[in-house]
Each structure stands twice: as structure tokens, then as C-alpha cells.
Protein backbone atom coordinates (compact mmCIF):
# COMPACT_ATOMS: atom_id res chain seq x y z
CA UNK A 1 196.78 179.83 143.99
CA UNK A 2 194.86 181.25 147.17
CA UNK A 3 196.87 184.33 148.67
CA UNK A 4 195.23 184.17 152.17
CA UNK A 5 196.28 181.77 154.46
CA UNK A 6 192.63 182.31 156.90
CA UNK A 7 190.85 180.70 153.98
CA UNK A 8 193.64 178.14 153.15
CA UNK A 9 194.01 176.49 157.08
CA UNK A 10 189.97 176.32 157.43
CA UNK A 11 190.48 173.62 154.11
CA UNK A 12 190.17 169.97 155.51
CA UNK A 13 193.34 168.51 156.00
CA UNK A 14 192.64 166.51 152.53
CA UNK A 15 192.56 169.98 150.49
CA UNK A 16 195.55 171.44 152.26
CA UNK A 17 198.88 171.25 150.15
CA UNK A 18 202.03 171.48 151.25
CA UNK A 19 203.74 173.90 148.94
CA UNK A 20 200.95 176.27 148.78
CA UNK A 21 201.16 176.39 152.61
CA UNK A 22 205.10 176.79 152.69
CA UNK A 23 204.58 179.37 150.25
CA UNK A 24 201.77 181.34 152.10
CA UNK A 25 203.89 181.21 155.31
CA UNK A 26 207.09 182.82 153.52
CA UNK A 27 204.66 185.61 152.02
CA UNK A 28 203.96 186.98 155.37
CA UNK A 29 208.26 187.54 155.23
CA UNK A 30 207.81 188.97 151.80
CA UNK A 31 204.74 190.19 150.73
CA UNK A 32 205.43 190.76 146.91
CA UNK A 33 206.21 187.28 146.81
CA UNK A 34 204.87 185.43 143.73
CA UNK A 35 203.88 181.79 144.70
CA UNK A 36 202.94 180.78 141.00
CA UNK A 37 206.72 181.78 140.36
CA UNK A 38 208.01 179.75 143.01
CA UNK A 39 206.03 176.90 142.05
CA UNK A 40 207.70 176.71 138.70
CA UNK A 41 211.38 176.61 140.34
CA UNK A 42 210.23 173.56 142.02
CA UNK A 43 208.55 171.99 138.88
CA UNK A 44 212.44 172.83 136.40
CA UNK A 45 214.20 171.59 139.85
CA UNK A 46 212.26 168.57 139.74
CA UNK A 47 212.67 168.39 135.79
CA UNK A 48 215.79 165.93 135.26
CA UNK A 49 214.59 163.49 137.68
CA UNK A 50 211.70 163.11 135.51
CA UNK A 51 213.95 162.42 132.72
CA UNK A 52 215.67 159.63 133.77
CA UNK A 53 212.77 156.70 134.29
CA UNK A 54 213.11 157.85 138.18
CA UNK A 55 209.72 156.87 139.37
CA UNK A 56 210.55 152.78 137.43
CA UNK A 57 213.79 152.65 140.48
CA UNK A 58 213.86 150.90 143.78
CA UNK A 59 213.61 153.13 146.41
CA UNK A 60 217.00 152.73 147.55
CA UNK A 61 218.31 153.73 144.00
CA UNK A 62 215.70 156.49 144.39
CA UNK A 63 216.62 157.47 147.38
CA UNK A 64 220.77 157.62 146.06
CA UNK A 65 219.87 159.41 143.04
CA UNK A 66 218.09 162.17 145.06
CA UNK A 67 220.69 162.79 147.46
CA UNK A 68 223.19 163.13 144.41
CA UNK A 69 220.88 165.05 142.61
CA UNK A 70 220.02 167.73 145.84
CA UNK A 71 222.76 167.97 147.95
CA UNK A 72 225.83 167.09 145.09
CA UNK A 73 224.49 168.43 141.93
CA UNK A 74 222.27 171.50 143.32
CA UNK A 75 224.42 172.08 146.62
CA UNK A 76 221.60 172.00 149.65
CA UNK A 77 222.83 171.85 152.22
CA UNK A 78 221.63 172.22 155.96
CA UNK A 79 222.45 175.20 157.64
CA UNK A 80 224.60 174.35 160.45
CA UNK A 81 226.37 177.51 160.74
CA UNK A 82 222.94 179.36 161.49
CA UNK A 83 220.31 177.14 162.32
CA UNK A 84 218.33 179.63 163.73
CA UNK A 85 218.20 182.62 161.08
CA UNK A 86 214.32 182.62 160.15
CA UNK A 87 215.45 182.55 156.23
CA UNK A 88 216.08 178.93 156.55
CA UNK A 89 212.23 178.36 157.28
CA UNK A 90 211.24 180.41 154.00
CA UNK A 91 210.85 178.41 150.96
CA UNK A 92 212.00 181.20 148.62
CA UNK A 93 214.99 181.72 150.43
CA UNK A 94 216.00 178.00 150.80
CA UNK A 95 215.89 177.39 147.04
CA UNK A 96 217.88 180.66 146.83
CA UNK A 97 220.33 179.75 149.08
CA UNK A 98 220.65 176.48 149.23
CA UNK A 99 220.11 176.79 153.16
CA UNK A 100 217.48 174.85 155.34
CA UNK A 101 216.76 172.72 158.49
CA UNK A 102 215.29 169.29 158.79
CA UNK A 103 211.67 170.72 158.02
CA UNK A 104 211.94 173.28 154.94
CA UNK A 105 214.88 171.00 153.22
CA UNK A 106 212.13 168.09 153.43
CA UNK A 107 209.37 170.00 151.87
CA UNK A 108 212.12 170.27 149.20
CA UNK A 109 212.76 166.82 149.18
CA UNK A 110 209.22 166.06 149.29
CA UNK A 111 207.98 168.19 146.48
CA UNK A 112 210.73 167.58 143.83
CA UNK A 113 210.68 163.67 144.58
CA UNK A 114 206.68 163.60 144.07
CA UNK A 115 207.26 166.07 140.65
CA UNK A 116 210.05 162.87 139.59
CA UNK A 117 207.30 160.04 140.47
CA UNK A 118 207.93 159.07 143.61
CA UNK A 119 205.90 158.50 146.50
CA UNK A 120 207.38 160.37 149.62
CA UNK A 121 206.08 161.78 153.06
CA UNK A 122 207.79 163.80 155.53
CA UNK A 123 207.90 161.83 159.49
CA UNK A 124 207.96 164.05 162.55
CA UNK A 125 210.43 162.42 163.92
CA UNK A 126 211.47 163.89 167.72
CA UNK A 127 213.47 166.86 167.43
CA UNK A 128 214.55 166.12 163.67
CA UNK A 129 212.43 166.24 160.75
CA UNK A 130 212.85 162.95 158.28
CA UNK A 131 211.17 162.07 154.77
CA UNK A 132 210.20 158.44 153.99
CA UNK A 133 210.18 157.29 150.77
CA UNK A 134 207.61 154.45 149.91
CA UNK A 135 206.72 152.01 147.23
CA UNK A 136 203.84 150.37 147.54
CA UNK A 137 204.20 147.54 144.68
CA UNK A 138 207.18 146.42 146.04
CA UNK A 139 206.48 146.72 149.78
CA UNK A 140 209.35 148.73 150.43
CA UNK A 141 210.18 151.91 152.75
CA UNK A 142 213.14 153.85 154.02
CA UNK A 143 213.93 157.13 155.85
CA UNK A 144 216.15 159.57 154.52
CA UNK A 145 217.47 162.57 156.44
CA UNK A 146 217.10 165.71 154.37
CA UNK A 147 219.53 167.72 156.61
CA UNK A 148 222.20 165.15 156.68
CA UNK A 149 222.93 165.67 152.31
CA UNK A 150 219.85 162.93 152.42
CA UNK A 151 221.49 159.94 154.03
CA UNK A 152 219.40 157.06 154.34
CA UNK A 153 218.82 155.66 157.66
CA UNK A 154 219.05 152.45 159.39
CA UNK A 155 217.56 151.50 162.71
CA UNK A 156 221.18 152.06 164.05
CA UNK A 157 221.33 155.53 162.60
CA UNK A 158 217.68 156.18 163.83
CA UNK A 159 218.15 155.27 167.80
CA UNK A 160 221.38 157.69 167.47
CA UNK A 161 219.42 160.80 166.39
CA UNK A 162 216.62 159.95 168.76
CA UNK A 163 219.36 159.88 171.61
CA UNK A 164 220.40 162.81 170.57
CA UNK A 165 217.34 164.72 170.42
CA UNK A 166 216.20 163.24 173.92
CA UNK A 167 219.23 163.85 175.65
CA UNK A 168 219.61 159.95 176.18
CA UNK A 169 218.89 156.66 175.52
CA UNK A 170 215.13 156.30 174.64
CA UNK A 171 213.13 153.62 172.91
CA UNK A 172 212.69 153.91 169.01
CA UNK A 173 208.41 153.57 168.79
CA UNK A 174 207.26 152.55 165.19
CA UNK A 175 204.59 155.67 165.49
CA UNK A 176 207.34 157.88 165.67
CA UNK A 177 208.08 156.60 162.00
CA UNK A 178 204.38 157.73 161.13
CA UNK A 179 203.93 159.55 157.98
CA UNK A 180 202.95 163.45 158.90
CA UNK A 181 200.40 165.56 156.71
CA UNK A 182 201.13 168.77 155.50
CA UNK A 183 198.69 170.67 158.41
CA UNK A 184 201.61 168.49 160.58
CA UNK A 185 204.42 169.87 158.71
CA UNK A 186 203.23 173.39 158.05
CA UNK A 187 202.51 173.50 161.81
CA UNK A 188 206.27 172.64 162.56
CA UNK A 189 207.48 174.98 160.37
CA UNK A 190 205.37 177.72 162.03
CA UNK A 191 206.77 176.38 165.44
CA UNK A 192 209.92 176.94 164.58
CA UNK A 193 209.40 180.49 163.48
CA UNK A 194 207.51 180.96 166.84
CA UNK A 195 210.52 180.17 168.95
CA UNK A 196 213.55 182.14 167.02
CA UNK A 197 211.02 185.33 166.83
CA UNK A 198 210.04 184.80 170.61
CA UNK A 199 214.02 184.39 171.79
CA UNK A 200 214.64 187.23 169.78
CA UNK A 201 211.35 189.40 171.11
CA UNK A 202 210.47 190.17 167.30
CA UNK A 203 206.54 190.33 168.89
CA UNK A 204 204.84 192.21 165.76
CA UNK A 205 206.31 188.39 163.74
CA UNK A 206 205.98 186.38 166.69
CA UNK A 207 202.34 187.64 166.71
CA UNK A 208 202.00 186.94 163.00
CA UNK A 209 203.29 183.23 163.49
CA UNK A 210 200.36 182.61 166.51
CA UNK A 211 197.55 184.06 163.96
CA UNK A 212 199.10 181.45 161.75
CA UNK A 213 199.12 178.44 163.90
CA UNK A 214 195.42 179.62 165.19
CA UNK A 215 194.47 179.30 162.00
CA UNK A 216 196.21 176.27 161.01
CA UNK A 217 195.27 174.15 164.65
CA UNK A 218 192.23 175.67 165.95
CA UNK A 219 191.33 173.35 168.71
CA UNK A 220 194.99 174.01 170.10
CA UNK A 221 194.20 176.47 172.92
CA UNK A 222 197.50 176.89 173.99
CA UNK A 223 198.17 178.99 171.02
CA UNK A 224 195.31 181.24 171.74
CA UNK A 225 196.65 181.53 175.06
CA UNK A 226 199.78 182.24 174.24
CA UNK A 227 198.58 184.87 171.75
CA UNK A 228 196.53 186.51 174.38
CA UNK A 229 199.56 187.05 176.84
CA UNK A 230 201.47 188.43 174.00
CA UNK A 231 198.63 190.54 173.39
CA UNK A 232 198.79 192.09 176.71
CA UNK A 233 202.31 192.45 176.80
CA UNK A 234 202.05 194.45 173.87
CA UNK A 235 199.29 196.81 175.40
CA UNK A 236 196.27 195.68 174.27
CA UNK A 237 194.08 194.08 176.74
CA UNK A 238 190.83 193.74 175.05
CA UNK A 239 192.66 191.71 172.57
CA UNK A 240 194.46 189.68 174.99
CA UNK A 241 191.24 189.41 176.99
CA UNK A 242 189.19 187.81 174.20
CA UNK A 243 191.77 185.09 173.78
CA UNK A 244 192.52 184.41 177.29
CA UNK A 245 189.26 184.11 177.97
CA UNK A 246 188.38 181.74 175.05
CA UNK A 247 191.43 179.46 176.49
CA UNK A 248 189.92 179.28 179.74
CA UNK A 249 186.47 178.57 178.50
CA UNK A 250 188.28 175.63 176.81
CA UNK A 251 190.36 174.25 179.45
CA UNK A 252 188.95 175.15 182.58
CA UNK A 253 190.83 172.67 184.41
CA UNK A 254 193.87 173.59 183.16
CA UNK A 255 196.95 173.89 185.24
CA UNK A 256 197.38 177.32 184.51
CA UNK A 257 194.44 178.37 184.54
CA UNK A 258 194.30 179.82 188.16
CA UNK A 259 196.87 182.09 186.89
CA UNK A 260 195.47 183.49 183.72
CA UNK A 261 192.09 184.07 185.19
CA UNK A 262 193.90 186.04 187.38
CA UNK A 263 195.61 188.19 184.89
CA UNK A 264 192.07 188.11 183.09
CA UNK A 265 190.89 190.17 186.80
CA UNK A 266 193.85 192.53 186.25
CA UNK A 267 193.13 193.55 182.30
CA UNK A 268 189.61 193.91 183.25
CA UNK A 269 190.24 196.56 185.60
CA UNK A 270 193.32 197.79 183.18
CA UNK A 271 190.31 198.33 180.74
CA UNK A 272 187.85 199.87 183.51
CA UNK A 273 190.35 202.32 184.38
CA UNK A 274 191.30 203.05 180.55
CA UNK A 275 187.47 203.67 179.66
């Protein structure tokens, strides 16, 4: 298993996998980490589903027998009490802990249903990350909420979240039902990190997490933006002129771009006078 995530993003997004990334993005938490280890807790978790003719269910029955198997049986739970504590975004520590949000509980979901047989994605649903299990030969699909013990949901249950991650009433769109890829998901997970590390001003992670999502979404400017004004927050303008400067080569017409040429004037003569 690859151990640097540079050379892992630049895959296309057919060679990117899911755990690997999860993995690679907890090792920057823990460097000692060993991913092949991790990988095998996933494959015993995953172990009695494949037991019990899983993958021959409906996906309803599927669907019930992972929630009882997860959330009953193994006791995952979402963490509520602190949503934001960074461990929740860190594979390792969610299948130590039993602890997750929307996004890392899915990848659980995700990875232990596919071990079993089944065919499952995760959905970036607004505000609340969802999996959908699938099968094909029988035409049938559902969503499941992995933070929610892995309730299934019904258009009913789906216009309530979305109202509550909008702040009101707001029409349910079927391409918000759309199945994500893992450069999607591992994306979100970074964003997450990004904003607990930024509220908390943890800049050496909150640095690491931009590198990440660089890597990971390339033709995002923003991020190189963003890493640029970190960059010069921490002191080091011909770092944080490079990527400023690649942003507004980018998006020249941006809205804000009057304003970070301008700071781009004011690290150039930072640098002048530091020469």
C-alpha cells in the first residue's frame, strides 16, 4: 500500500481507493500508523456478514442486517457529544472508538458492506453525508444514514434532513442523490479537518490539510489561495507568494482578486526589504 499521499491523489479518479485514502489522511495524525494493519480490521469486521449469504438479500434486508450488525452488535455510533474533535475524521480512531460523523462512519459502512457483497456508494448529500445501497439485478436502491445507527430513508425522512441542513424548506433534486467517488469523499473528509483546525488556529495541521486537498483537487484554486494567505500569516511570503500568484493567474477575474494582488504588492516589498 502506497505511503505518500502526493503520488496517491495524482492517480485518476478510477485508481484512487477509498480506504487507502482514509488511511493516508489519518497517517499525517499518526505517522507510525500501519495501513496494511488497519486494512485487516476492516476485512475480520466485515467477516460475519460474509458468512451469512449477505450479498443473496434484498437490499432492504441488507440494509437491516447492517445497521444491526454496526451500530447494535459493534456499537458505532455518531458522535454527537463532540462532533467536532478531529479523531472522529481518522479511520483508526473511529474503529477504535466507535466514534464518527456522517463521512468517516460511511467509509465504514461502505467498506465492510462491499467486503460482505454488497454494492454500496457514499451520496454527498447537503450538509450530511449518506450511503446508498444498490442492486442492480433487481433494480432496487435506498439511502441509509450512517450517523443516524444506519436508518434507512424515505423521501419524507430525506426533505427533513435537507431542511435541516439548509436552514429551511428547499427542494429535494435527484442529483443530490448522486453517487460520490472516493476523490469526492476523501475531499470532504479533508474539508472537514480544514474547518475544526482553522476555528481552532492549529495552522502547522490546517496547513497539512490544504497540501492535502491541493493534491487531491488540483484545478481548485481556492485551496491554493487559501494556502497562500495562510502562508503569509505564518511568515513566509515567498511561499505565500508562489500560491497567490498561481491563484490569480487562474482566476483573474475573480472577485477577490483585486484584493490578493494587492497583498501580492505588499509581500513583494515584505521580501525586498527582507533581502
Amino acid at each position: 500500500m502506497a505511503v505518500d499521499f502526493h503520488s496517491f491523489a495524482r492517480q485518476p479518479d478510477h485508481g484512487i481507493d477509498l480506504l487507502q485514502g482514509a488511511l493516508l489522511i489519518a497517517k499525517d495524525e499518526y505517522p507510525g500508523l500501519d495501513l496494511n494493519a488497519q486494512v485487516r480490521r476492516l476485512e475480520d469486521l466485515a467477516a460475519p456478514l460474509q458468512a451469512c449469504r449477505f450479498s443473496s438479500m434484498r437490499v432492504t434486508e441488507r440494509a437491516g442486517m447492517i445497521a444491526d450488525y454496526l451500530y447494535r452488535q459493534c456499537g458505532f455510533r455518531g458522535n454527537g457529544g463532540d462532533y467536532h474533535d478531529p479523531r472522529n475524521s481518522f479511520l483508526n480512531d473511529v474503529l477504535d472508538r466507535r466514534l464518527g460523523i456522517p463521512i468517516s462512519l460511511a467509509v465504514v459502512y461502505i467498506e465492510v458492506a462491499r467486503r460482505a457483497g454488497a454494492t454500496v456508494h457514499g451520496v454527498g448529500f447537503p450538509g450530511h453525508f449518506l450511503v446508498r445501497l444498490d442492486d442492480p439485478g433487481r433494480n432496487e436502491a435506498l439511502l441509509a444514514d450512517p450517523y443516524a445507527d444506519g436508518a434507512v430513508l424515505d423521501r419524507e425522512a430525506l426533505e427533513r434532513l435537507l431542511a435541516q441542513a439548509t436552514g429551511g424548506p428547499r427542494k429535494l433534486e435527484s442529483a443530490m442523490l448522486m453517487p460520490a467517488n472516493p476523490r469526492q469523499m476523501l475531499a470532504r473528509m479533508l474539508m472537514n479537518l480544514r474547518g475544526i483546525y482553522a476555528a481552532r488556529g492549529d495552522y502547522p495541521r490546517l496547513l497539512v490539510v490544504l497540501d492535502r486537498l491541493i493534491d487531491l483537487l488540483p484545478e481548485v484554486a481556492s485551496e491554493m489561495r487559501d494556502r497562500g494567505l495562510l502562508w503569509a500569516k505564518l511568515g513566509a511570503p515567498q511561499a505565500a507568494l508562489g500560491d497567490l500568484k498561481r491563484y490569480v493567474e487562474t482566476l483573474p477575474h475573480a472577485g477577490d482578486a483585486a484584493e490578493v494582488r494587492r497583498l501580492i504588492a505588499q509581500l513583494e516589498r515584505t521580501s525586498l526589504v527582507l533581502n
